[in-house]
C-alpha atoms as a PDB file:
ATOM      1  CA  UNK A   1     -10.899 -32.451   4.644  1.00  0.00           C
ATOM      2  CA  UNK A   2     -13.787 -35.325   4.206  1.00  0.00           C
ATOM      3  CA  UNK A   3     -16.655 -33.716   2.015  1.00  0.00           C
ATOM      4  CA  UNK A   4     -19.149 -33.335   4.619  1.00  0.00           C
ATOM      5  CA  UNK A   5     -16.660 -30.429   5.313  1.00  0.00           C
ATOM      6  CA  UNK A   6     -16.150 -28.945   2.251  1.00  0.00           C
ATOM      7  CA  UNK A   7     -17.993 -25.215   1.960  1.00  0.00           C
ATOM      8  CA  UNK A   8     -17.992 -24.967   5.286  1.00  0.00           C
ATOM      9  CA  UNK A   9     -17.089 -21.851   7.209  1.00  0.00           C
ATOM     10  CA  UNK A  10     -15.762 -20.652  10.793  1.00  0.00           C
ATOM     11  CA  UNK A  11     -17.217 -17.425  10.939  1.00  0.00           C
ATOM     12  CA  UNK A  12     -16.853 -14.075   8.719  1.00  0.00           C
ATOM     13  CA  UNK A  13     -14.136 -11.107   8.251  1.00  0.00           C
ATOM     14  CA  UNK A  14     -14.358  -7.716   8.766  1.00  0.00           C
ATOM     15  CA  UNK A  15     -16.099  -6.157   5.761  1.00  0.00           C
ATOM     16  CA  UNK A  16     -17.968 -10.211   5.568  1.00  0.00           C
ATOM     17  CA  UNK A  17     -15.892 -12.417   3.753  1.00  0.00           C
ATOM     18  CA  UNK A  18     -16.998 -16.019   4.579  1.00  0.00           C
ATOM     19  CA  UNK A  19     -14.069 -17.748   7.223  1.00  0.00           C
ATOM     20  CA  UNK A  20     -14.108 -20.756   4.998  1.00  0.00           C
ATOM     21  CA  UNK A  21     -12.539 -24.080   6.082  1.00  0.00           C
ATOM     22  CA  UNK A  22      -9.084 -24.640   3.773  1.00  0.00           C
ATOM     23  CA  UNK A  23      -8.583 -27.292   2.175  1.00  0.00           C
ATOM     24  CA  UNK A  24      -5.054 -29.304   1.935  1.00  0.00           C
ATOM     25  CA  UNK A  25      -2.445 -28.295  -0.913  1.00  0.00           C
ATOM     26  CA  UNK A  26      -1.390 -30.978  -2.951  1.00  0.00           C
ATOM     27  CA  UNK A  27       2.163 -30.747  -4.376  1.00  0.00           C
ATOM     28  CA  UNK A  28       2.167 -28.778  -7.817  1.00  0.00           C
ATOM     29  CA  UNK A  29       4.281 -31.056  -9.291  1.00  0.00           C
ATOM     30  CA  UNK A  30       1.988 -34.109  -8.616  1.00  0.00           C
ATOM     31  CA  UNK A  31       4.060 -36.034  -6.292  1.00  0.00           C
ATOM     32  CA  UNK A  32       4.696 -34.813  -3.209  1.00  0.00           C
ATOM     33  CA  UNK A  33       8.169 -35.538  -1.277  1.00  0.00           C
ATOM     34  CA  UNK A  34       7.006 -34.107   1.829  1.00  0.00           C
ATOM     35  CA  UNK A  35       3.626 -32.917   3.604  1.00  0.00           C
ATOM     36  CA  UNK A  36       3.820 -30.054   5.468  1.00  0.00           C
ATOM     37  CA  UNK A  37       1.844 -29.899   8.419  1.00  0.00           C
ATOM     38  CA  UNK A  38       0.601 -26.377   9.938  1.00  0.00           C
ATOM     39  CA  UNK A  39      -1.131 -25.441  12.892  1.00  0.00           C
ATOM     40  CA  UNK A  40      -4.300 -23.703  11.170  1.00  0.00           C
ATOM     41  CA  UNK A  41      -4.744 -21.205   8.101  1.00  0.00           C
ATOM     42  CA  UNK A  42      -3.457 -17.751   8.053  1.00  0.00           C
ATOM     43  CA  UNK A  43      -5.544 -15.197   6.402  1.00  0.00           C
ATOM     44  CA  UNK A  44      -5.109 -12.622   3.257  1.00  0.00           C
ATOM     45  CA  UNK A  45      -4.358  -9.291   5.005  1.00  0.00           C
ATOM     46  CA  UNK A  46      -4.929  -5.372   3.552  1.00  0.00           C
ATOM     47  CA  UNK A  47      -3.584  -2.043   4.788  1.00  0.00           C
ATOM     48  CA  UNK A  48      -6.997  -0.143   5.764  1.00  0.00           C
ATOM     49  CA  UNK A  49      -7.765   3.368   6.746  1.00  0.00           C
ATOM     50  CA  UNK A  50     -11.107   4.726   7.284  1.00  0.00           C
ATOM     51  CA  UNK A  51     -12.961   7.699   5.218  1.00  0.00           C
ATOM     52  CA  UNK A  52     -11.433  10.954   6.396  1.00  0.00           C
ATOM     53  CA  UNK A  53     -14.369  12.240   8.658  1.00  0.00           C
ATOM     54  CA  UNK A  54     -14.311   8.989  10.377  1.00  0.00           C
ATOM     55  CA  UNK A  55     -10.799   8.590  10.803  1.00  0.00           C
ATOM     56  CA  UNK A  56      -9.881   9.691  14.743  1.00  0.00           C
ATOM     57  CA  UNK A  57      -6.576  10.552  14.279  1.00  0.00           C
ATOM     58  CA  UNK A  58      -4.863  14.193  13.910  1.00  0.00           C
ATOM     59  CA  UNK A  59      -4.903  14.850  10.229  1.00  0.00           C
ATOM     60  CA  UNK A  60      -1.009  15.041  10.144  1.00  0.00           C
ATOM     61  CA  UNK A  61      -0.713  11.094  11.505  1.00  0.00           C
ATOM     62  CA  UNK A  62      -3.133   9.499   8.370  1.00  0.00           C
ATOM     63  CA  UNK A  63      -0.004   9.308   6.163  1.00  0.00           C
ATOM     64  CA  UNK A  64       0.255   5.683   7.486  1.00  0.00           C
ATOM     65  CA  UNK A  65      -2.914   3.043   7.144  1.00  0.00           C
ATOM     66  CA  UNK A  66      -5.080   3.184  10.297  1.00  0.00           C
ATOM     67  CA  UNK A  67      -4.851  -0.594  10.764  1.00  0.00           C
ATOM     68  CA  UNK A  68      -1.389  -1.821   8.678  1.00  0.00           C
ATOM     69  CA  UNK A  69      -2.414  -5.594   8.510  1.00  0.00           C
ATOM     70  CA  UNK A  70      -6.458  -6.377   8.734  1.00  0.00           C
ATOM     71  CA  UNK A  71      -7.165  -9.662   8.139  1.00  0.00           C
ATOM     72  CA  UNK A  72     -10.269  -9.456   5.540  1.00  0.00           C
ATOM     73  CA  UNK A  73     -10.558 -13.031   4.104  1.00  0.00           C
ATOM     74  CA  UNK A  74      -9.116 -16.993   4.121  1.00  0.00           C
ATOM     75  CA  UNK A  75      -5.806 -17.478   2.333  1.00  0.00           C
ATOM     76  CA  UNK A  76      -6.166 -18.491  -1.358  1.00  0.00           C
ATOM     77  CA  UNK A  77      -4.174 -21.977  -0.380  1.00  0.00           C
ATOM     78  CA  UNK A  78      -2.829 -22.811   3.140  1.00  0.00           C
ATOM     79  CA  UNK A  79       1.015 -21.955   3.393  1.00  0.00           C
ATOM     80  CA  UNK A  80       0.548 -19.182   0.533  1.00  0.00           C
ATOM     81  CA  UNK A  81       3.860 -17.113  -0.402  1.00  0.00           C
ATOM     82  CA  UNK A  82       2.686 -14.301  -0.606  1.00  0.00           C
ATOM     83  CA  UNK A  83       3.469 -13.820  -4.053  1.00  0.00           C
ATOM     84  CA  UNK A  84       1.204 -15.997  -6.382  1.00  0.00           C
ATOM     85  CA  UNK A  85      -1.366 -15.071  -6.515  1.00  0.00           C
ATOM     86  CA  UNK A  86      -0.283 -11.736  -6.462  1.00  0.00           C
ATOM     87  CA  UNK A  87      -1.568  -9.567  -3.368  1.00  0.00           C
ATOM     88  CA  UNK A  88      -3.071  -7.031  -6.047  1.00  0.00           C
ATOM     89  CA  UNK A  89      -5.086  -9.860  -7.610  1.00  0.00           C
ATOM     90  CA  UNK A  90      -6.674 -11.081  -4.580  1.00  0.00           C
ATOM     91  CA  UNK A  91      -7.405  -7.376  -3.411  1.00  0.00           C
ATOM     92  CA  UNK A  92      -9.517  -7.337  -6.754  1.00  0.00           C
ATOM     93  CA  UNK A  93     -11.040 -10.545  -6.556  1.00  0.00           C
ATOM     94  CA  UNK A  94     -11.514  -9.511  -2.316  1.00  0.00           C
ATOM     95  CA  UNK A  95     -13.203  -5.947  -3.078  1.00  0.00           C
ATOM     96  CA  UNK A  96     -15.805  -8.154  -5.918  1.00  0.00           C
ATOM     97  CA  UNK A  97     -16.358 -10.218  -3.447  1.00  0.00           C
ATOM     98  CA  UNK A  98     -17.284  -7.903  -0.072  1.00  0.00           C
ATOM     99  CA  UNK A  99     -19.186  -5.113  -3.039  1.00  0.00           C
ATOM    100  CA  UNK A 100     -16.642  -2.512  -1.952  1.00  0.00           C
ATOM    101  CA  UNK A 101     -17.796   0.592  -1.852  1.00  0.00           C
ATOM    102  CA  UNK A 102     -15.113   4.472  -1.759  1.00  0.00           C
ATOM    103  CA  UNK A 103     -17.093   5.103   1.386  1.00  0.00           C
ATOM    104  CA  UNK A 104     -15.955   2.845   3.303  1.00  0.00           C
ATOM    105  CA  UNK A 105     -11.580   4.713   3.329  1.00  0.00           C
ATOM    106  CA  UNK A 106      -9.164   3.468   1.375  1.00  0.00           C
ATOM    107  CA  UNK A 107      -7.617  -0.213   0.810  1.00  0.00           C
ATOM    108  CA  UNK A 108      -4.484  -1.458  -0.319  1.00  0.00           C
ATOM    109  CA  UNK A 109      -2.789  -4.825  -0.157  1.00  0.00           C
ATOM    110  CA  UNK A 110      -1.237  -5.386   3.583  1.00  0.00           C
ATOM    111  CA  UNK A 111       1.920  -8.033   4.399  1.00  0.00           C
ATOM    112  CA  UNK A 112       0.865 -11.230   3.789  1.00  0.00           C
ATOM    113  CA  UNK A 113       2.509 -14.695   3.270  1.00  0.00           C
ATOM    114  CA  UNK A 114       5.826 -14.728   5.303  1.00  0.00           C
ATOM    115  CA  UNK A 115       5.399 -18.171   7.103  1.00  0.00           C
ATOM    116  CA  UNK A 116       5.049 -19.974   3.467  1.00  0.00           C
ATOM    117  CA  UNK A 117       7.677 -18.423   2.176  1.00  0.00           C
ATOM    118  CA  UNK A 118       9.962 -19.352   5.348  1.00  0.00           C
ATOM    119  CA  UNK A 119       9.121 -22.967   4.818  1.00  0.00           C
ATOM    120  CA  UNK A 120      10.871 -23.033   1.570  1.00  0.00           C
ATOM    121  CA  UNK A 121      13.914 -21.469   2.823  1.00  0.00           C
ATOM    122  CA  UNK A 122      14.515 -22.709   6.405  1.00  0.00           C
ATOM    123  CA  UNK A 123      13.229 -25.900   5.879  1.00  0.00           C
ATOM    124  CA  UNK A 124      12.605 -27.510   2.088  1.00  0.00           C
ATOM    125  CA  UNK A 125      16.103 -26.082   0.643  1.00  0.00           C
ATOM    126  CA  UNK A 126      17.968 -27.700   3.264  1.00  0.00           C
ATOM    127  CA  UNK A 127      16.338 -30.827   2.720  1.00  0.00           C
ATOM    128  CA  UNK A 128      16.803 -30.566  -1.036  1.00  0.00           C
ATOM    129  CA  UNK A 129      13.209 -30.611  -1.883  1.00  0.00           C
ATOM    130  CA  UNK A 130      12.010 -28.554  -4.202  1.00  0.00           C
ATOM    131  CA  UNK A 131       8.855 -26.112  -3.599  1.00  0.00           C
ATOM    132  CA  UNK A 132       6.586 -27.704  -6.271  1.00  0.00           C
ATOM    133  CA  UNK A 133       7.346 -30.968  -4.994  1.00  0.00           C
ATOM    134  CA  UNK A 134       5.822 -29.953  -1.045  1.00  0.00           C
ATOM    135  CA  UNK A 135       2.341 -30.527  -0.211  1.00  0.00           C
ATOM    136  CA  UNK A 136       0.533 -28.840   2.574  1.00  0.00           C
ATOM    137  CA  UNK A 137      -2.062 -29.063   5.073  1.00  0.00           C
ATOM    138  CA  UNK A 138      -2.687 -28.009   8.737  1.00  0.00           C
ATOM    139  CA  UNK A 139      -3.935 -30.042  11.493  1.00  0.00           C
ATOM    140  CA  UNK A 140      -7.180 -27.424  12.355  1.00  0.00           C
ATOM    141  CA  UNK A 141      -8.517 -26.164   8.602  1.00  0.00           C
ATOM    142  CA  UNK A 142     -10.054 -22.635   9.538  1.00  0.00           C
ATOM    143  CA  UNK A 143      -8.171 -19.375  10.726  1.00  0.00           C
ATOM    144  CA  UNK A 144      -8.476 -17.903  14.417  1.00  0.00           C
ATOM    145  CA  UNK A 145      -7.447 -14.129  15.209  1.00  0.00           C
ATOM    146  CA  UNK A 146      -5.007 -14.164  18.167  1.00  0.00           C
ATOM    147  CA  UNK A 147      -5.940 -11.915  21.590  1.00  0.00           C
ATOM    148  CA  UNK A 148      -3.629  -9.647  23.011  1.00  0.00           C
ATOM    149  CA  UNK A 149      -1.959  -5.930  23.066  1.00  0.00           C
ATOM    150  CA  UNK A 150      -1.110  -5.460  19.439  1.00  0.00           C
ATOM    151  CA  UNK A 151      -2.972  -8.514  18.512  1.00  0.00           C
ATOM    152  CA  UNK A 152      -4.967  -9.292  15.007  1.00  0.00           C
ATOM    153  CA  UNK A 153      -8.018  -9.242  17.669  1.00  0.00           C
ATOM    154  CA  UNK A 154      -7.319  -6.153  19.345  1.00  0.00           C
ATOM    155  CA  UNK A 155      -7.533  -4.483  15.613  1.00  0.00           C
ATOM    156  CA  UNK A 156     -10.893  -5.898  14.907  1.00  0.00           C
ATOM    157  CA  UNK A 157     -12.475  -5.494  18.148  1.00  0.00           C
ATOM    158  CA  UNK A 158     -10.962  -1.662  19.127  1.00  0.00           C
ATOM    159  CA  UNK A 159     -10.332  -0.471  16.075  1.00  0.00           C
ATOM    160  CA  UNK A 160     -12.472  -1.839  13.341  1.00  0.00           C
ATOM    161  CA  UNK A 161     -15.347  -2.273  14.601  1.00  0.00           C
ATOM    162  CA  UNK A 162     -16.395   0.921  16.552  1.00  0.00           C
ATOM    163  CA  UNK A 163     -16.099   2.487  12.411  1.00  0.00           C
ATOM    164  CA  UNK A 164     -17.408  -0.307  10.848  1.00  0.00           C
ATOM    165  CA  UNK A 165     -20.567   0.007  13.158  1.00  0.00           C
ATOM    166  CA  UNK A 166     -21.251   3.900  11.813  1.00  0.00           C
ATOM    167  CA  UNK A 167     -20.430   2.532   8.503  1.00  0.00           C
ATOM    168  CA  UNK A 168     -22.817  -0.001   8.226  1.00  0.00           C
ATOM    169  CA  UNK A 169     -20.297  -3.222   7.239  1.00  0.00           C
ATOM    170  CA  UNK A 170     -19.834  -6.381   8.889  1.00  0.00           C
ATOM    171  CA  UNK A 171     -17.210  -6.022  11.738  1.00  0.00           C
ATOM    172  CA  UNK A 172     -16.565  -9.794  11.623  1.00  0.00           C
ATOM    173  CA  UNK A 173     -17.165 -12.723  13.980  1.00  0.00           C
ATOM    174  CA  UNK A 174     -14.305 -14.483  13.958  1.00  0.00           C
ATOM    175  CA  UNK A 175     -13.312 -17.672  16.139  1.00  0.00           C
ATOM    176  CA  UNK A 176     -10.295 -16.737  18.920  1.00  0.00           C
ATOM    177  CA  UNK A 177      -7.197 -19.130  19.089  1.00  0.00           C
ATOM    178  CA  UNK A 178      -8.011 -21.339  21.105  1.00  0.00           C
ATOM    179  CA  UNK A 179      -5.500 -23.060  23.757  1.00  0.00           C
ATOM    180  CA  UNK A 180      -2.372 -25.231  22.587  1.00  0.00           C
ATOM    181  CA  UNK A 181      -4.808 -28.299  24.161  1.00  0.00           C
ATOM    182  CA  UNK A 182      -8.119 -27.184  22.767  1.00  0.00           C
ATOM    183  CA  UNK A 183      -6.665 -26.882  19.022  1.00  0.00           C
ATOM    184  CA  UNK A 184      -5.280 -30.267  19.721  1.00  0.00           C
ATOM    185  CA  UNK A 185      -8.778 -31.713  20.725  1.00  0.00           C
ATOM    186  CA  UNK A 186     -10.429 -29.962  17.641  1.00  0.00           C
ATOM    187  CA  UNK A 187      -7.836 -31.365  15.462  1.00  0.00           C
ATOM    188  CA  UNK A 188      -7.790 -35.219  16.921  1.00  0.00           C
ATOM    189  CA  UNK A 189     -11.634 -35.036  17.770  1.00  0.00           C
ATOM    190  CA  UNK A 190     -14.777 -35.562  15.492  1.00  0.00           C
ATOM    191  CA  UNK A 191     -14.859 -34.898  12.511  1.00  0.00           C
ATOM    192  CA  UNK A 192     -11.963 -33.631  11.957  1.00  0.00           C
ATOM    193  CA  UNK A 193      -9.634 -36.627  13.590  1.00  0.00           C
ATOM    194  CA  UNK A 194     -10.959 -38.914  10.057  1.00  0.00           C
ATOM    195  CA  UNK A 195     -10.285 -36.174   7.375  1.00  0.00           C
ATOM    196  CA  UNK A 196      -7.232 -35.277   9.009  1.00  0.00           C
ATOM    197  CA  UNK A 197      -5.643 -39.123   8.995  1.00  0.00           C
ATOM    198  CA  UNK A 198      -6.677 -39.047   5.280  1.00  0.00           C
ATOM    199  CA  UNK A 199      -4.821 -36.246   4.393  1.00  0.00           C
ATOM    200  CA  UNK A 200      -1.792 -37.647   6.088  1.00  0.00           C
ATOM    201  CA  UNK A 201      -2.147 -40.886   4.103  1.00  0.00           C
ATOM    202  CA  UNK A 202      -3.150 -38.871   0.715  1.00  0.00           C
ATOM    203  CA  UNK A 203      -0.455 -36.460   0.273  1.00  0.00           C
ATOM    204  CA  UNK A 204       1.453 -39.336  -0.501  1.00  0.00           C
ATOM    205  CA  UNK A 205       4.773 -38.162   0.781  1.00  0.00           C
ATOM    206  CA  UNK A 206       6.979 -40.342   2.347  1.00  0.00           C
ATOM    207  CA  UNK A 207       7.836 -37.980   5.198  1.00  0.00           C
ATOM    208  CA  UNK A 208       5.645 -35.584   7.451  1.00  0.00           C
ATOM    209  CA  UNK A 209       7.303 -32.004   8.311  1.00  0.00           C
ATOM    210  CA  UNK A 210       5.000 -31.185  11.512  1.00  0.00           C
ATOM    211  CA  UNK A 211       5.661 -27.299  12.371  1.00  0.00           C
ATOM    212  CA  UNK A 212       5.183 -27.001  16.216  1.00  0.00           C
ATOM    213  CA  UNK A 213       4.308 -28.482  18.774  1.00  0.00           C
ATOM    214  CA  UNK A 214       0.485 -28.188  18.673  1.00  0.00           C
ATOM    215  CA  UNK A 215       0.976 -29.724  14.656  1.00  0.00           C
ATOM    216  CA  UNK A 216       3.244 -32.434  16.496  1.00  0.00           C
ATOM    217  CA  UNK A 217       0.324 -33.450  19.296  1.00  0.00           C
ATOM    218  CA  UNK A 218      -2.512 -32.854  16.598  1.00  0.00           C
ATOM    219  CA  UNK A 219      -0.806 -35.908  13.883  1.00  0.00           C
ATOM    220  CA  UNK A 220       0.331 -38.088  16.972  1.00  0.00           C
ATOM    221  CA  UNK A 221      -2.708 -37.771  18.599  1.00  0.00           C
ATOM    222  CA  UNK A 222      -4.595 -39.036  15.214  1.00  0.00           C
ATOM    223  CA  UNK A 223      -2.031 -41.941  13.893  1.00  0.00           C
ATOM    224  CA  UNK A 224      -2.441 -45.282  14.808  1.00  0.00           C
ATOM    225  CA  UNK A 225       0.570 -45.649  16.504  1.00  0.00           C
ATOM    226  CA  UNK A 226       4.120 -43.347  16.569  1.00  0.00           C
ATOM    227  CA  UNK A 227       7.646 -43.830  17.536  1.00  0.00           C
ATOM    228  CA  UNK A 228      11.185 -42.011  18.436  1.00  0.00           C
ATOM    229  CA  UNK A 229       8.979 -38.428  18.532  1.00  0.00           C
ATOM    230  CA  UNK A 230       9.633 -35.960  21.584  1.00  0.00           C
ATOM    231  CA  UNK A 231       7.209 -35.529  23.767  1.00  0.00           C
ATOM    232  CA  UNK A 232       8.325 -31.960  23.615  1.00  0.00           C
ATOM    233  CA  UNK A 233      10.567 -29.614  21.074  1.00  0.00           C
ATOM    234  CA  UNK A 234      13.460 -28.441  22.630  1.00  0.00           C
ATOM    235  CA  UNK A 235      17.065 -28.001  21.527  1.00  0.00           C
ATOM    236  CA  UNK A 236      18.710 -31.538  22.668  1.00  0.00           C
ATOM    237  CA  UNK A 237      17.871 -34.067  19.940  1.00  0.00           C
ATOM    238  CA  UNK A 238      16.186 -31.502  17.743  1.00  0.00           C
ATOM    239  CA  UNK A 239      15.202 -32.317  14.107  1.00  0.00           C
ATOM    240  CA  UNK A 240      15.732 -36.280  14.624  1.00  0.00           C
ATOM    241  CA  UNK A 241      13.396 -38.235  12.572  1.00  0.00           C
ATOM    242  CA  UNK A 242      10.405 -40.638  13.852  1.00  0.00           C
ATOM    243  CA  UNK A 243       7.630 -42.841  12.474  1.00  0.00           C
ATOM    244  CA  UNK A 244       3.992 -42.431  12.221  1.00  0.00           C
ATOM    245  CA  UNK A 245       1.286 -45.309  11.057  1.00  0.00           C
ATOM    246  CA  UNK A 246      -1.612 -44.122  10.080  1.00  0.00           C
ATOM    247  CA  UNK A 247      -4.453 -46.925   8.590  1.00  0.00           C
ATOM    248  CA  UNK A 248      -1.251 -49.039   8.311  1.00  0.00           C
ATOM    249  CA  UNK A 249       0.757 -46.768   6.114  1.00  0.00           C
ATOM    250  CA  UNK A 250       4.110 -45.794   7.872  1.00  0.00           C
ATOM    251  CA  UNK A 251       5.399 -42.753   7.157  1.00  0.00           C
ATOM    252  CA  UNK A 252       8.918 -41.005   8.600  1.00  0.00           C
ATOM    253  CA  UNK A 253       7.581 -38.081  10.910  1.00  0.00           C
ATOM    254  CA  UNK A 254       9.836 -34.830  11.196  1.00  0.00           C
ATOM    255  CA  UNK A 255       9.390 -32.341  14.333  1.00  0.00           C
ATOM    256  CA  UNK A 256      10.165 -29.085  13.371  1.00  0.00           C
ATOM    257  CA  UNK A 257       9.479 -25.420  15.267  1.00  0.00           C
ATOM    258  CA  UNK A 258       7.008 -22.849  13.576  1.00  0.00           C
ATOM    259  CA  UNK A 259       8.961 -21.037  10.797  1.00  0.00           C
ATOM    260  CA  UNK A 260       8.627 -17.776  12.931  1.00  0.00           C
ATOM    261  CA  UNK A 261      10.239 -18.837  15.873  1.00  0.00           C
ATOM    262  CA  UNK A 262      13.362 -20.292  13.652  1.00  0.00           C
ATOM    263  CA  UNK A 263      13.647 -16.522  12.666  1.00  0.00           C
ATOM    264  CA  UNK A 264      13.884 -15.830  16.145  1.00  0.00           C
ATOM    265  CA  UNK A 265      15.219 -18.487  18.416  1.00  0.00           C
ATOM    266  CA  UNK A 266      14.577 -17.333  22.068  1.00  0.00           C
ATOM    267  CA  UNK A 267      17.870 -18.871  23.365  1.00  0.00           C
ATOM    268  CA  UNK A 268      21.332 -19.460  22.310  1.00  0.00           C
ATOM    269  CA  UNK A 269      20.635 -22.794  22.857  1.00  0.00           C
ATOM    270  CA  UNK A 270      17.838 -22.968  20.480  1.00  0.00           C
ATOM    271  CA  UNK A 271      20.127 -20.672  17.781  1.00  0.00           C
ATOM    272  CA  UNK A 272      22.646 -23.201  17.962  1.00  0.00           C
ATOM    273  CA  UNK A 273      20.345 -26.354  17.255  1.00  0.00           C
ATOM    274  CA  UNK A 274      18.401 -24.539  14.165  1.00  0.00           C
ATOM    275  CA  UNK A 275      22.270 -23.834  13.086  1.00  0.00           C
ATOM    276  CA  UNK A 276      23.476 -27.222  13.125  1.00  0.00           C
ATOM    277  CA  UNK A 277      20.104 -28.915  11.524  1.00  0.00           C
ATOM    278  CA  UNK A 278      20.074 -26.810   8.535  1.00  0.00           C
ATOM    279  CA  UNK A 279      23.481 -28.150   8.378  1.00  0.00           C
ATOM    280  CA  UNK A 280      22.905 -31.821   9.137  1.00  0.00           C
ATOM    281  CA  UNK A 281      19.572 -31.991   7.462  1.00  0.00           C
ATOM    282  CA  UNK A 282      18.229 -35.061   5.487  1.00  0.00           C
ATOM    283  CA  UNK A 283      18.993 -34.420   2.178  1.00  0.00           C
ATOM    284  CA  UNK A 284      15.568 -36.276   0.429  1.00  0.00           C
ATOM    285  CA  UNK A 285      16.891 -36.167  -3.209  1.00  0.00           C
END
């Protein structure tokens, strides 16, 4: 992220935490094996439920929260486990933040930090790189709400806001997820192309994990020149290892699927190639 980006922000959450731009995640034990390249943010999530004489549901269905997973703020570090900081902490240092009032129901941490715990498992252990030694960054450096029955946008917009309105808090105007080609053109477009070529170079890893296809099109679409990359992920010839140059560094690039969709392969084709590249995978050490 160049400085001219630094502090800035994409938005607000419900309640008004700022959508601030994240910036990359270099590895904690100060050189990185591998950068790990996501599509954009994800976003610290709490389990919400409105004051009782606001909250439309039958009184014998408010055992559960009204909205299980609301995103509220920005991630404390992109790729975040979940686990440290604890969820607890960053409700506390959330509810200082937004000036939380009783009034507004009750909050409790929601699920949060799944895809950055995947990464280690599905994809550093087999290449026998250990977490501290992993840096991070993603190709677009703000979060976007997804649209859709069931979606993180469907919450805000149906749910949250028509109670947030009669209680007086922000409902949040965050950005929507844009296309698989848009988020490629924000990533490989001004200003974000230069930032995001420095971060590749910076990390100093020796090999780029891209997650996904949009991650894959986003650090292509910014090097200087690439070679033996898909032009697609699919299961035939998955997990084989290419080159990037970027500002005449070349760097091995890796083509991997999103976490998520490793935990679910939508073919038996797919389920077999995830098998047999956790078995075959570079080992780095």
């Amino acid at each position: 992220m160049s400085a001219d980006q630094r502090g800035q922000t994409a938005g607000t959450f419900p309640f008004g935490a700022a959508n601030a731009l994240r910036p990359p995640r270099p590895a904690a034990s100060g050189q990185a094996s591998v950068l790990i390249v996501g599509v954009y943010p994800s976003a610290f999530h709490v389990a919400w439920s409105p004051p009782e004489d606001l909250d439309p549901r039958p009184p014998t269905a408010r055992s559960r929260p009204f909205i299980g997973a609301l995103a509220v703020d920005v991630e404390p570090t992109v790729f975040w486990d979940g686990l440290d900081p604890a969820p607890r902490q960053l409700l506390d240092v959330w509810t200082d933040r937004v000036g939380w009032q009783p009034a507004w129901g009750s909050v409790r941490p929601g699920t949060n930090g799944p895809s950055g715990a995947l990464v280690v498992s599905r994809y550093l252990e087999p290449l026998g790189v250990a977490a501290a030694e992993a840096a991070y960054t993603d190709v677009v450096p703000w979060y976007f709400v997804k649209s859709g029955s069931g979606s993180q946008r469907e919450a805000i917009v149906h749910r949250f806001a028509p109670i947030a309105a009669q209680l007086g808090v922000p409902p949040g105007d965050l950005p929507s997820r844009p296309s698989p080609r848009a988020l490629v053109e924000l990533a490989s477009g001004p200003p974000r192309r230069e930032s995001l070529r420095s971060e590749l170079v910076d990390a100093g890893a020796p090999l780029v994990v891209a997650l996904g296809k949009e991650a894959l099109d986003a650090v292509r679409a910014v090097s200087d020149s690439s070679s033996g990359l898909p032009e697609r992920l699919s299961p035939l010839g998955y997990g084989e290892v290419g080159e990037i140059t970027v500002v005449g560094v070349t760097l091995g690039m890796l083509p991997l699927v999103h976490p998520g969709f490793a935990s679910r392969p939508s073919s038996p084709d797919w389920a077999d190639a995830l098998g047999a590249w956790t078995e075959r995978a570079p080992t780095l050490r």
